[in-house]
Protein backbone atom coordinates (compact mmCIF):
# COMPACT_ATOMS: atom_id res chain seq x y z
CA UNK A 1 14.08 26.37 -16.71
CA UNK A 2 13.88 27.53 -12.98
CA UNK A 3 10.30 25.06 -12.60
CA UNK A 4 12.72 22.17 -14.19
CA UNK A 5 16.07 22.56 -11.73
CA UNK A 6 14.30 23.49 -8.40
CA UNK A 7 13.08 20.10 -7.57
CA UNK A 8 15.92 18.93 -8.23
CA UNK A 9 18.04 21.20 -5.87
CA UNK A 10 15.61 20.38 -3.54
CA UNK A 11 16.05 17.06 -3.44
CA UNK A 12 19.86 17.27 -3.64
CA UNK A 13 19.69 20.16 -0.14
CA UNK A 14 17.59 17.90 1.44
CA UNK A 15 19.40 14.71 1.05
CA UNK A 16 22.49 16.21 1.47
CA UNK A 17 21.21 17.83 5.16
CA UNK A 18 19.80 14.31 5.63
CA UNK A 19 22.92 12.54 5.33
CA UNK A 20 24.85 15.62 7.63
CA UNK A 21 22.66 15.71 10.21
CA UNK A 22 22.51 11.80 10.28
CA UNK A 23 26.93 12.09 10.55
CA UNK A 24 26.34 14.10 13.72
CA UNK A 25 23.78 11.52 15.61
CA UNK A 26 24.87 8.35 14.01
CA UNK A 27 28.68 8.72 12.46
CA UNK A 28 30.08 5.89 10.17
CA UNK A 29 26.42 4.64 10.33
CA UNK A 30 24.52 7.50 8.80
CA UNK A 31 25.62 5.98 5.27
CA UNK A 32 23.37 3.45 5.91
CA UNK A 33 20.32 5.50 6.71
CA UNK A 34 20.54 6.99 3.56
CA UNK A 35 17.02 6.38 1.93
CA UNK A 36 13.15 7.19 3.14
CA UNK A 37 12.31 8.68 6.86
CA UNK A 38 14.59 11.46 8.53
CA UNK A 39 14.70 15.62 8.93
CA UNK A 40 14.15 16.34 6.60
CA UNK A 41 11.72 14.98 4.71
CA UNK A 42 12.85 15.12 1.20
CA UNK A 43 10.01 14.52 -0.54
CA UNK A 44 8.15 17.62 1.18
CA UNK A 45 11.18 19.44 0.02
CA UNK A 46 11.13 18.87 -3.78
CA UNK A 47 7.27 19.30 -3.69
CA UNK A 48 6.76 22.28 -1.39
CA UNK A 49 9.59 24.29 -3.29
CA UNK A 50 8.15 23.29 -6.64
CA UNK A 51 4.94 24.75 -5.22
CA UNK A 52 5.99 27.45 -3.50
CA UNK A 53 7.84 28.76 -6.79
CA UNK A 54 4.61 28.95 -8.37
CA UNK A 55 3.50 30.63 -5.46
CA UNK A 56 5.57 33.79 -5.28
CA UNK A 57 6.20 33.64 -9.40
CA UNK A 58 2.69 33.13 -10.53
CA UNK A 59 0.31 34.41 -7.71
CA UNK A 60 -0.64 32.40 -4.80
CA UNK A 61 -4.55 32.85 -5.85
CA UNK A 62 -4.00 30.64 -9.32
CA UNK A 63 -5.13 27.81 -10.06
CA UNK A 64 -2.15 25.88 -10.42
CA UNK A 65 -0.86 27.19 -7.03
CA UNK A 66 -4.28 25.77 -5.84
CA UNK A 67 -3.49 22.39 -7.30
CA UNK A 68 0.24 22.08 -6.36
CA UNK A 69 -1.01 22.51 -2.53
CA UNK A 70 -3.41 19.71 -3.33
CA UNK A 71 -0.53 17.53 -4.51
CA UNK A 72 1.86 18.64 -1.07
CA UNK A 73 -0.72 17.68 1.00
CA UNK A 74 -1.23 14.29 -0.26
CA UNK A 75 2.73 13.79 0.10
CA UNK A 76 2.55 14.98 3.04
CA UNK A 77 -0.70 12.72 4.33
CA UNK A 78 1.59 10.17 2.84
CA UNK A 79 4.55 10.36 4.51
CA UNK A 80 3.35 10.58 7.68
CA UNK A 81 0.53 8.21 7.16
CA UNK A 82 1.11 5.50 5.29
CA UNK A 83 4.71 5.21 4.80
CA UNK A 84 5.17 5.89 8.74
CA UNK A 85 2.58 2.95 8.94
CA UNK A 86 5.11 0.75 6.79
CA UNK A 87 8.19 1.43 8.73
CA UNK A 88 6.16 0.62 11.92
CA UNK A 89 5.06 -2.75 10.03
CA UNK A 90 8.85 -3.31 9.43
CA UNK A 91 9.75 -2.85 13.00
CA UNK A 92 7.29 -5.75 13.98
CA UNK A 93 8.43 -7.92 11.55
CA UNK A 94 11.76 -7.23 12.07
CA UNK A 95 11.13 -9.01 15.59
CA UNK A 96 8.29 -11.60 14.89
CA UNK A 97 9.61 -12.98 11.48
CA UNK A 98 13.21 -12.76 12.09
CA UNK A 99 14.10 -12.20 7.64
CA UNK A 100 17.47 -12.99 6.49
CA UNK A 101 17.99 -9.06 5.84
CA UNK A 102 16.01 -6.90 8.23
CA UNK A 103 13.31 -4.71 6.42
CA UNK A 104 13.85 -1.18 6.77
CA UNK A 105 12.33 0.68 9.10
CA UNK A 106 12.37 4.10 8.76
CA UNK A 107 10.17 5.06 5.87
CA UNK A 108 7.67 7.89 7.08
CA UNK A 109 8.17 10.84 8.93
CA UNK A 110 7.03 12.89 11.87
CA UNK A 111 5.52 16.42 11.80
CA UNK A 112 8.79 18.03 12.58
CA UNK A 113 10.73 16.16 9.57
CA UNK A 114 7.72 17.61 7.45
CA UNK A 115 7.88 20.97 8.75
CA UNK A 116 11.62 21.11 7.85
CA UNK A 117 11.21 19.97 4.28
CA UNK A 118 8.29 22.15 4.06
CA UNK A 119 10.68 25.35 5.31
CA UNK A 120 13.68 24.15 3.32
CA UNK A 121 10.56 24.26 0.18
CA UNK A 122 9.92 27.46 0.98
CA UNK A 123 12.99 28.83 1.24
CA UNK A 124 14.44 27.49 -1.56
CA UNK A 125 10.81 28.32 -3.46
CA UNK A 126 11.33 32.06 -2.62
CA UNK A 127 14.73 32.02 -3.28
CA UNK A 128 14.41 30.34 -6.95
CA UNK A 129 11.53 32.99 -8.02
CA UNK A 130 14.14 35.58 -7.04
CA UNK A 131 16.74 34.06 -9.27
CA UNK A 132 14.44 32.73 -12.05
């Protein structure tokens, strides 16, 4: 069940980090940040700890360890590729084409945002193949 859960208390560590550390910087207006782009990257989070589970339960010379790195490194190509791409898209349109509601602009991250959903992955990896 461990394989199951873990993504999912990555994604709830990482959002709820998100959301703290955007209190600190941004008070009453961290609630609406709440979404794509910050530290940490979420989506790094749930993938690296799925990954890294298989990792330190199954072997990290497997085949399916090989293939779940395959799989973080296209989220992470993504989110600081294309999705940063977006959000820098938004930002010009935001100014040029004036919309109604302003498009959101923080979508992709940075390499630090990675790196800390990547460690939060890990940790939270090594920790569930301890528990599971």
């Amino acid at each position: 069940m461990i394989y199951a859960i873990l993504p999912m208390l990555a994604w709830l560590f990482s959002g709820c980090m998100k959301f703290a550390i955007n209190y600190i910087r941004f008070g009453k207006e961290a609630k609406s940040r709440i979404g794509n782009g910050g530290f940490p990257s979420t989506h790094t989070a749930v993938v690296s700890s799925a990954v890294m589970l298989i990792g330190f339960k199954e072997g990290f010379n497997t085949p399916i360890f090989s293939l779940g790195v395959a799989f973080l490194m296209i989220t992470i190509i993504d989110a600081t590729g294309i999705r940063r791409a977006l959000g820098e898209h938004a930002k010009h349109l935001n100014v040029v084409a004036k919309p109604a509601k302003l498009l959101r602009e923080s979508q992709g991250h940075n390499k630090s945002e990675v790196l800390g959903g990547l460690a939060l992955g890990t940790i939270l990896g090594y920790v569930g193949a301890m528990w599971g």
